[in-house]
Structures are given as C-alpha cells and as structure tokens.
PDB file of N, CA and C in Angstrom:
ATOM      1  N   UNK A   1     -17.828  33.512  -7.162  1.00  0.00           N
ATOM      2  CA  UNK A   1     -17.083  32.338  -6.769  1.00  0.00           C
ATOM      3  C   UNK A   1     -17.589  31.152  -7.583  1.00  0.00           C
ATOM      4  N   UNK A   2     -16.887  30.434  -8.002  1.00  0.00           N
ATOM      5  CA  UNK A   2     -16.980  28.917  -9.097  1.00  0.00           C
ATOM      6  C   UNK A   2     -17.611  28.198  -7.693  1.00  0.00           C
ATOM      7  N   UNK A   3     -18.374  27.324  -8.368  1.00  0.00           N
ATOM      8  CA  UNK A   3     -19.213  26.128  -7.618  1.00  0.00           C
ATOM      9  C   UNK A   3     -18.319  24.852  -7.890  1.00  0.00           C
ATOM     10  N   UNK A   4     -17.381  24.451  -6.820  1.00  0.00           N
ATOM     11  CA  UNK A   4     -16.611  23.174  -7.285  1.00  0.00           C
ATOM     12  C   UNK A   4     -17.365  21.768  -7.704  1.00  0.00           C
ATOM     13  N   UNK A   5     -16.954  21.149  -9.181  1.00  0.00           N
ATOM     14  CA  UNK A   5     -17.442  20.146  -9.788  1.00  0.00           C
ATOM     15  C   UNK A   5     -16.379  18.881  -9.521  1.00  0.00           C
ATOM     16  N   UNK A   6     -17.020  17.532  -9.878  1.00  0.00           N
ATOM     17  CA  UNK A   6     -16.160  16.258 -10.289  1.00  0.00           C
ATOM     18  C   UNK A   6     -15.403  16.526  -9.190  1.00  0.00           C
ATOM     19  N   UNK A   7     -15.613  17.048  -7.933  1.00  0.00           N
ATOM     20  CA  UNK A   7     -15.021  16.514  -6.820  1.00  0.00           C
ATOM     21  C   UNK A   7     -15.219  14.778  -6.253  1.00  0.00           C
ATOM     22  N   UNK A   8     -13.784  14.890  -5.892  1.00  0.00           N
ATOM     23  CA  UNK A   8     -13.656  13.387  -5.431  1.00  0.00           C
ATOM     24  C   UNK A   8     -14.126  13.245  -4.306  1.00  0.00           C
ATOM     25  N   UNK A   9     -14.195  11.368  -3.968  1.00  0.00           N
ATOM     26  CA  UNK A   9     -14.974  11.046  -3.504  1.00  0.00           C
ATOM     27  C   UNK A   9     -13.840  10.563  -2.413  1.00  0.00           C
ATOM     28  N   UNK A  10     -14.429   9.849  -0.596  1.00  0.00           N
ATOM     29  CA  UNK A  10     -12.927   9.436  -0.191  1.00  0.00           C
ATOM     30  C   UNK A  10     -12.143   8.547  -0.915  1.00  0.00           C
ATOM     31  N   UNK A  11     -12.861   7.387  -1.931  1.00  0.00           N
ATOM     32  CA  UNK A  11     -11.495   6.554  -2.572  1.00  0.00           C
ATOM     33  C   UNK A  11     -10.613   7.304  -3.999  1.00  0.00           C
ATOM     34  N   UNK A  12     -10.886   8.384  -4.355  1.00  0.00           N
ATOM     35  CA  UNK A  12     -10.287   9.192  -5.114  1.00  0.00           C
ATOM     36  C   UNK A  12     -11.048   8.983  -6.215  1.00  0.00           C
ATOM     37  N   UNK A  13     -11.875   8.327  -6.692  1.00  0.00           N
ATOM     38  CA  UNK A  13     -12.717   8.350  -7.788  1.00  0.00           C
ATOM     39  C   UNK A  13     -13.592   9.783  -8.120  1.00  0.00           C
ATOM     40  N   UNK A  14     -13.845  10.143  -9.194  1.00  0.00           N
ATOM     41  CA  UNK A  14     -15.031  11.648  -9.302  1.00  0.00           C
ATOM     42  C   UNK A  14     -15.829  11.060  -8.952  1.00  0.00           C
ATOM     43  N   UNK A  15     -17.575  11.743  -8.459  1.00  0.00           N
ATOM     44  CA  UNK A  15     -18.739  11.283  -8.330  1.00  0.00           C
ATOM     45  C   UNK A  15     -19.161  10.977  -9.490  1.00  0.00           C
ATOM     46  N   UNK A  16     -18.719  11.492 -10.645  1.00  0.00           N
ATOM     47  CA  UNK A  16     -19.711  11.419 -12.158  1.00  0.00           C
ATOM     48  C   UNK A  16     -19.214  10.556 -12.661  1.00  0.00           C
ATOM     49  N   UNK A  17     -18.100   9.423 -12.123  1.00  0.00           N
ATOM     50  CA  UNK A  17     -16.755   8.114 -12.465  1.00  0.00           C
ATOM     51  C   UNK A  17     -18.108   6.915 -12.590  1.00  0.00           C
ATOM     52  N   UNK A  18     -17.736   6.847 -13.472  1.00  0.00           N
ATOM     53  CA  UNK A  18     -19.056   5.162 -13.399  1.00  0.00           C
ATOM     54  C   UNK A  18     -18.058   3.781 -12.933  1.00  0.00           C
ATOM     55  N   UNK A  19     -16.946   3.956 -12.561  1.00  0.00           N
ATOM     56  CA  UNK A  19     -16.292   3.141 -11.815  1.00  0.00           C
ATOM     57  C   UNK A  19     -16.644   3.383 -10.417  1.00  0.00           C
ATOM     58  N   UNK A  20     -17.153   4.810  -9.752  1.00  0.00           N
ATOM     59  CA  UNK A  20     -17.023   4.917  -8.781  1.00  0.00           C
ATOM     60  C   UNK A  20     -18.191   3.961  -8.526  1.00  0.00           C
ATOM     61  N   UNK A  21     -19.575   3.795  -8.976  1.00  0.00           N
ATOM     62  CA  UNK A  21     -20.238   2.747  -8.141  1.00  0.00           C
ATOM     63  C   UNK A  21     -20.583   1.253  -8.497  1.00  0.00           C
ATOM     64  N   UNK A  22     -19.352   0.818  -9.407  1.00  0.00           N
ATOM     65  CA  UNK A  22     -19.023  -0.015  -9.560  1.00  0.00           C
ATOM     66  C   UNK A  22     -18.234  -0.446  -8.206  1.00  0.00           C
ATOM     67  N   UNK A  23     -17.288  -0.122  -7.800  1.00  0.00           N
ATOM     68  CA  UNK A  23     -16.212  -0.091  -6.877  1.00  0.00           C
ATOM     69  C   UNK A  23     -17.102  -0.549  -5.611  1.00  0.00           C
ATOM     70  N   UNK A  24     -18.139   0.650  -5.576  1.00  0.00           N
ATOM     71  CA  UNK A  24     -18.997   0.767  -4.155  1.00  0.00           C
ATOM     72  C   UNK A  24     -19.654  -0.839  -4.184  1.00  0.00           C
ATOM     73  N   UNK A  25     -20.175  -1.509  -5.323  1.00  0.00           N
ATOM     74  CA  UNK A  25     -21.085  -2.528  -5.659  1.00  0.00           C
ATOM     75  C   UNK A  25     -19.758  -4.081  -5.464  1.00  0.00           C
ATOM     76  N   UNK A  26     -18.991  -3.732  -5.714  1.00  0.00           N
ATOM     77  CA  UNK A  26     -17.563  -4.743  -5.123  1.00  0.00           C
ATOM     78  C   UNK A  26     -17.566  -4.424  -3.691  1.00  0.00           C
ATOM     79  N   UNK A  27     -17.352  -3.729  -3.102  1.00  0.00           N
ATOM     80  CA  UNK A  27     -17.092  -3.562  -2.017  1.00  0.00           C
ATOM     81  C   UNK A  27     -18.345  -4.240  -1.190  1.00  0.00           C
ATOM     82  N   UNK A  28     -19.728  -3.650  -1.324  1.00  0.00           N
ATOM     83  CA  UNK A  28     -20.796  -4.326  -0.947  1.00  0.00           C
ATOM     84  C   UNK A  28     -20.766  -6.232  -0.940  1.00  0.00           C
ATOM     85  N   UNK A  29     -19.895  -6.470  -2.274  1.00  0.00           N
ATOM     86  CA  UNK A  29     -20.257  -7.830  -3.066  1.00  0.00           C
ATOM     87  C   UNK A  29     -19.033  -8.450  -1.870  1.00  0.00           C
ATOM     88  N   UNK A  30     -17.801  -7.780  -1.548  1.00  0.00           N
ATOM     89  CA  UNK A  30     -17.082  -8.890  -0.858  1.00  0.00           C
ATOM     90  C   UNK A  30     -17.231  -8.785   0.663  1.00  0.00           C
ATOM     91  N   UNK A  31     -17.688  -7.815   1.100  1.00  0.00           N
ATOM     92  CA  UNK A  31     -18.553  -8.086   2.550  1.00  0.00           C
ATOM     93  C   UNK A  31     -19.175  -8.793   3.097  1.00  0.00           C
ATOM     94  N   UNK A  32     -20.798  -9.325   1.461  1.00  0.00           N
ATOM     95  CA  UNK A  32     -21.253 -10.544   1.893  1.00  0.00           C
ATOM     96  C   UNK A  32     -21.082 -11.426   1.624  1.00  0.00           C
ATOM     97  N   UNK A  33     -19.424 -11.507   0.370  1.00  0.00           N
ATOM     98  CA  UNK A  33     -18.941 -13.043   0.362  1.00  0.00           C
ATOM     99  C   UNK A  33     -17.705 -12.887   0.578  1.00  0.00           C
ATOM    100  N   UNK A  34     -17.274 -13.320   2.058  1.00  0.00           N
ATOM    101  CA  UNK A  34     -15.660 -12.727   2.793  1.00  0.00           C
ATOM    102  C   UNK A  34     -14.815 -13.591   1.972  1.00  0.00           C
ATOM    103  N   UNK A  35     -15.202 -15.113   1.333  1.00  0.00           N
ATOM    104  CA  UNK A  35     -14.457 -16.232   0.947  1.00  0.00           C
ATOM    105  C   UNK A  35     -14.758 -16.204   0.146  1.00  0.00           C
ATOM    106  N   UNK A  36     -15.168 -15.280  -1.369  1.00  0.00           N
ATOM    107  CA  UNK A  36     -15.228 -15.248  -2.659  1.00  0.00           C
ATOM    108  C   UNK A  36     -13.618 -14.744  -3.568  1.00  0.00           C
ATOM    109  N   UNK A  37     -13.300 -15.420  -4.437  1.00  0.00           N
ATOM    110  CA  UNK A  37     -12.219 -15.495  -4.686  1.00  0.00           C
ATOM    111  C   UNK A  37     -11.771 -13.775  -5.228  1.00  0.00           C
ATOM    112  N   UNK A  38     -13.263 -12.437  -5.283  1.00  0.00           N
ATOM    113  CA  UNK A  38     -13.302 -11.047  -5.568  1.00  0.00           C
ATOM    114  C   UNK A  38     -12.963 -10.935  -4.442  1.00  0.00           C
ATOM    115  N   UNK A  39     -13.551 -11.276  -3.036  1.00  0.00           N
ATOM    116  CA  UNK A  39     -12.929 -10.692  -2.001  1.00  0.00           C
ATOM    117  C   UNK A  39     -11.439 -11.269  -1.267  1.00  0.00           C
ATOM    118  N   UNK A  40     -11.158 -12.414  -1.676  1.00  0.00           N
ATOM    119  CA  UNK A  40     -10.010 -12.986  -1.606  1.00  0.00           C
ATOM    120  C   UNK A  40      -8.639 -11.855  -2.543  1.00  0.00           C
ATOM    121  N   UNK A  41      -9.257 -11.793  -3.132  1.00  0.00           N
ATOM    122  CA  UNK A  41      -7.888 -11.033  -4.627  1.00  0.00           C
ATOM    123  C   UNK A  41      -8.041 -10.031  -4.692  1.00  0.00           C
ATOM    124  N   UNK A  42      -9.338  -9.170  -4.510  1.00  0.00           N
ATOM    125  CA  UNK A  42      -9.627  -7.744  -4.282  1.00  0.00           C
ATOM    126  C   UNK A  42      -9.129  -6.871  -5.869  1.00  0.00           C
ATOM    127  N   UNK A  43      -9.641  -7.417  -6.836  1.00  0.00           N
ATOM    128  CA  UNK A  43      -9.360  -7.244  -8.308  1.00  0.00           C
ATOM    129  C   UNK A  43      -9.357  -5.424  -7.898  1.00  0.00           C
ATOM    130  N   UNK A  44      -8.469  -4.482  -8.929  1.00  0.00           N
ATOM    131  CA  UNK A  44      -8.982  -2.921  -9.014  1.00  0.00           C
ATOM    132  C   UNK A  44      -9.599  -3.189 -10.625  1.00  0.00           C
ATOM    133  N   UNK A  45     -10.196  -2.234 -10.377  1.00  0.00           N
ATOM    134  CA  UNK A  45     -11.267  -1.980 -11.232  1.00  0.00           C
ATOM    135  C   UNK A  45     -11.081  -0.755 -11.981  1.00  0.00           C
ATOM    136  N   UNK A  46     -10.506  -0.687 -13.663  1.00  0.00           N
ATOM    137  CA  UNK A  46     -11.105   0.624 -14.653  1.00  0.00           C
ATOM    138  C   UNK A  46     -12.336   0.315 -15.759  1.00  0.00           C
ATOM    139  N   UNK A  47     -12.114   1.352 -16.373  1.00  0.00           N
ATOM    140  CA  UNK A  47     -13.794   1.519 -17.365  1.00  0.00           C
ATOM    141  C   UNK A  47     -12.691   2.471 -18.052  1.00  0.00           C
ATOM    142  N   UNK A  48     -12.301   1.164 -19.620  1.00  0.00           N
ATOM    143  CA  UNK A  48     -11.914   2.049 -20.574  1.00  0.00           C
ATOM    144  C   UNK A  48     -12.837   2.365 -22.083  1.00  0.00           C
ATOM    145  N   UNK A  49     -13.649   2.939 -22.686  1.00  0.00           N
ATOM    146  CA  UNK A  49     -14.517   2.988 -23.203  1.00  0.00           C
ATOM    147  C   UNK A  49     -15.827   2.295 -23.195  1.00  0.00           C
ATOM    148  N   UNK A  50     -15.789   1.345 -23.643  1.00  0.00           N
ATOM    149  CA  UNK A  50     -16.861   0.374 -22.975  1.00  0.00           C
ATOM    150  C   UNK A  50     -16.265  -1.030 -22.585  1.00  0.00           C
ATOM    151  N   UNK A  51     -15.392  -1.066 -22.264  1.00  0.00           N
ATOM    152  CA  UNK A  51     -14.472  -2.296 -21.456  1.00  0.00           C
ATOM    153  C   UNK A  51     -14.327  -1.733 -19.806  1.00  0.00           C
ATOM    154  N   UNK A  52     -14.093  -3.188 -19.141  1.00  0.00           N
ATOM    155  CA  UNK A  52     -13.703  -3.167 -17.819  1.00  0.00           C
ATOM    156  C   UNK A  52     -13.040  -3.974 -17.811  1.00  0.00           C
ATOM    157  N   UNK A  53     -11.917  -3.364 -17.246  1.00  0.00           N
ATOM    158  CA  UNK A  53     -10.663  -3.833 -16.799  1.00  0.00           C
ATOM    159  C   UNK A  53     -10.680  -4.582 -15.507  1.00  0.00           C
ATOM    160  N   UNK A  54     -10.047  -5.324 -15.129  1.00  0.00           N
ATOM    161  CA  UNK A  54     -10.032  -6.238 -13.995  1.00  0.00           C
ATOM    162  C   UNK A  54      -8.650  -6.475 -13.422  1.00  0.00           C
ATOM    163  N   UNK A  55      -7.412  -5.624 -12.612  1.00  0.00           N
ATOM    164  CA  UNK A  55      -6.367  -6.008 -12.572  1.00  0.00           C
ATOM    165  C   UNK A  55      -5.603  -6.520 -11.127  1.00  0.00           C
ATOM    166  N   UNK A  56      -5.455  -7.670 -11.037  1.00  0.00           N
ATOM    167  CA  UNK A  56      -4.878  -8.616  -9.858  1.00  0.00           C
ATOM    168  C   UNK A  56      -3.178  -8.212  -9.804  1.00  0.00           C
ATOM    169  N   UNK A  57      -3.100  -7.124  -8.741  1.00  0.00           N
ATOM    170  CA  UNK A  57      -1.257  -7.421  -9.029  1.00  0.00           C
ATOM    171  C   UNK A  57      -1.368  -5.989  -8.871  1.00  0.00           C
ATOM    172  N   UNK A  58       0.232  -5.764  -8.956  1.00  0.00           N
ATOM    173  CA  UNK A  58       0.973  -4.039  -8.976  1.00  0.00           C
ATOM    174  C   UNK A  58       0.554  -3.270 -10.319  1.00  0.00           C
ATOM    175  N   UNK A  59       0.726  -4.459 -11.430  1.00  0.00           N
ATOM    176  CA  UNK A  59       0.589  -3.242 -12.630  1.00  0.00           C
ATOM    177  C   UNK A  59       0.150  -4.443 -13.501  1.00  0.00           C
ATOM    178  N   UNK A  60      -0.134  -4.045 -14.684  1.00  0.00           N
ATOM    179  CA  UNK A  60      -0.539  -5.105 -16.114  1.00  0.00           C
ATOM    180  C   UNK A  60       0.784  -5.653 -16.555  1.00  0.00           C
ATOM    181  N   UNK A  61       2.037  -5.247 -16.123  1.00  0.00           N
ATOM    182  CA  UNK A  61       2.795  -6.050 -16.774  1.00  0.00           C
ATOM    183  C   UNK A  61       3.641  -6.724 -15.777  1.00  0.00           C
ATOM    184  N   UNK A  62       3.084  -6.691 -14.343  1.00  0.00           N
ATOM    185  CA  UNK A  62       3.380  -7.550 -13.110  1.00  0.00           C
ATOM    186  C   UNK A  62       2.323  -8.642 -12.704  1.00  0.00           C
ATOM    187  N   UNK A  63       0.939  -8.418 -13.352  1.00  0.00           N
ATOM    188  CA  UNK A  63      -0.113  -8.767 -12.810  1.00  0.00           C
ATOM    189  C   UNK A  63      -1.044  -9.670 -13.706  1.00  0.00           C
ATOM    190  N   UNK A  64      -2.142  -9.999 -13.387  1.00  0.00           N
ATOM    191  CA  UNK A  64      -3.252 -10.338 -14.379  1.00  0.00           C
ATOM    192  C   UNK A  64      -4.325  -9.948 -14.533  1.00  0.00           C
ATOM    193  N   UNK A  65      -5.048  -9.720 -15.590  1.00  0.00           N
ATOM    194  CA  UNK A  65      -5.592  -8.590 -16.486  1.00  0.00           C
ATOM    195  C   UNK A  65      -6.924  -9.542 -17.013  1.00  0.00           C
ATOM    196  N   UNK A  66      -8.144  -9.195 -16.858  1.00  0.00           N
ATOM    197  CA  UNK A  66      -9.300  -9.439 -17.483  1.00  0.00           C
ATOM    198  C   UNK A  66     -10.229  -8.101 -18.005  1.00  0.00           C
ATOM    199  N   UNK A  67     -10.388  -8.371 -19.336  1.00  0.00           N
ATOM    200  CA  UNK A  67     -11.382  -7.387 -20.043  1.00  0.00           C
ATOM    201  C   UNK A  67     -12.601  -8.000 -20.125  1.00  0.00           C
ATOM    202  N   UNK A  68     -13.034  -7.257 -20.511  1.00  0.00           N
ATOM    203  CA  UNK A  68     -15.068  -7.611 -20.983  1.00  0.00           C
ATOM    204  C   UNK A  68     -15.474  -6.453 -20.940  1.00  0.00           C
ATOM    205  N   UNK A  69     -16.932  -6.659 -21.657  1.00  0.00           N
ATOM    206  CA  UNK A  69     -17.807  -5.649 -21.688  1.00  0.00           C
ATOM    207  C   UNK A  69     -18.973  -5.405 -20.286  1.00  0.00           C
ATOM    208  N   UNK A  70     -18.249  -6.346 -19.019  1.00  0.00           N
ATOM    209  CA  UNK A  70     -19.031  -6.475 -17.614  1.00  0.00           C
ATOM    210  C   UNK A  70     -18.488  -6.432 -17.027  1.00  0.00           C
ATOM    211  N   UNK A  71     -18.313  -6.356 -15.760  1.00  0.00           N
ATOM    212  CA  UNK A  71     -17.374  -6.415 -14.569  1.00  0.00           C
ATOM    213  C   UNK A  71     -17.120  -7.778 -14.607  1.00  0.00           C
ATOM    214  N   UNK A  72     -18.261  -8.243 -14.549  1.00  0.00           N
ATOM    215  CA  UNK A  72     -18.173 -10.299 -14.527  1.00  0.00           C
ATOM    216  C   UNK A  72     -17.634 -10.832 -15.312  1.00  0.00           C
ATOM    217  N   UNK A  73     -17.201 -10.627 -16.570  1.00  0.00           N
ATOM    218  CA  UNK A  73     -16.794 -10.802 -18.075  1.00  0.00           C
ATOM    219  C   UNK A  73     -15.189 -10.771 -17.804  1.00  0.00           C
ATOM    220  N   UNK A  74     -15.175  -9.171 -16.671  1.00  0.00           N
ATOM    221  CA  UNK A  74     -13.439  -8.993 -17.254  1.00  0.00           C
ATOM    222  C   UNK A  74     -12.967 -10.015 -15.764  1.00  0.00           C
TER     223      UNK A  74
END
C-alpha cells in the first residue's frame, strides 16, 4: 500500500505549500490586530517563484494585486 503524500491541510493548501504557513502567520497576525487594514481586507495570499502575491477582490482583473519579494512588500 502507497503511504499518502502532500496531503492537504483543512484550508486546502499541501503541508509542504510554503504559503501554507504563511496563511497560518496572517491568520495569527489578524486575530491580534482585529482593526488592521490585513484583517479588515483579509488579502489571499500566493507564492509565485520567489514573489508573493497579495490579492484584495474576486480575481486580478476584478481586484487589487500587490507583488514583492515579502508578504509585507506585496
């Protein structure tokens, strides 16, 4: 029997996703700031090579979009 890998996690991210504890570290971050404009807007979060994406809205071409090479950046 195969040993199941890159199983997801409950928010659908893999465990081996380096977004996934990024995500976890937002989530932590707008808990203890309920009135921070991250927990106000609740940005989603990708990791496209060495960029992070930052996207406010339905989609990138409904929404607004910050890159960087940090979470803080994009």
């Amino acid at each position: 029997m195969r040993k199941k890998t890159n199983i997801a996690s409950k928010n659908g991210f893999r465990r081996d996703d380096p977004t996934l504890r990024a995500v976890e570290e937002m989530e932590l971050y707008r808990a203890a700031h309920p009135g921070s404009p991250a927990a106000v807007r609740q940005p989603r979060l990708f990791i496209r090579g060495q960029l992070w994406i930052a996207l406010l809205g339905p989609s990138v071409e409904e929404g607004i979009v910050g890159i960087g090479p940090t979470i803080e950046a994009a």
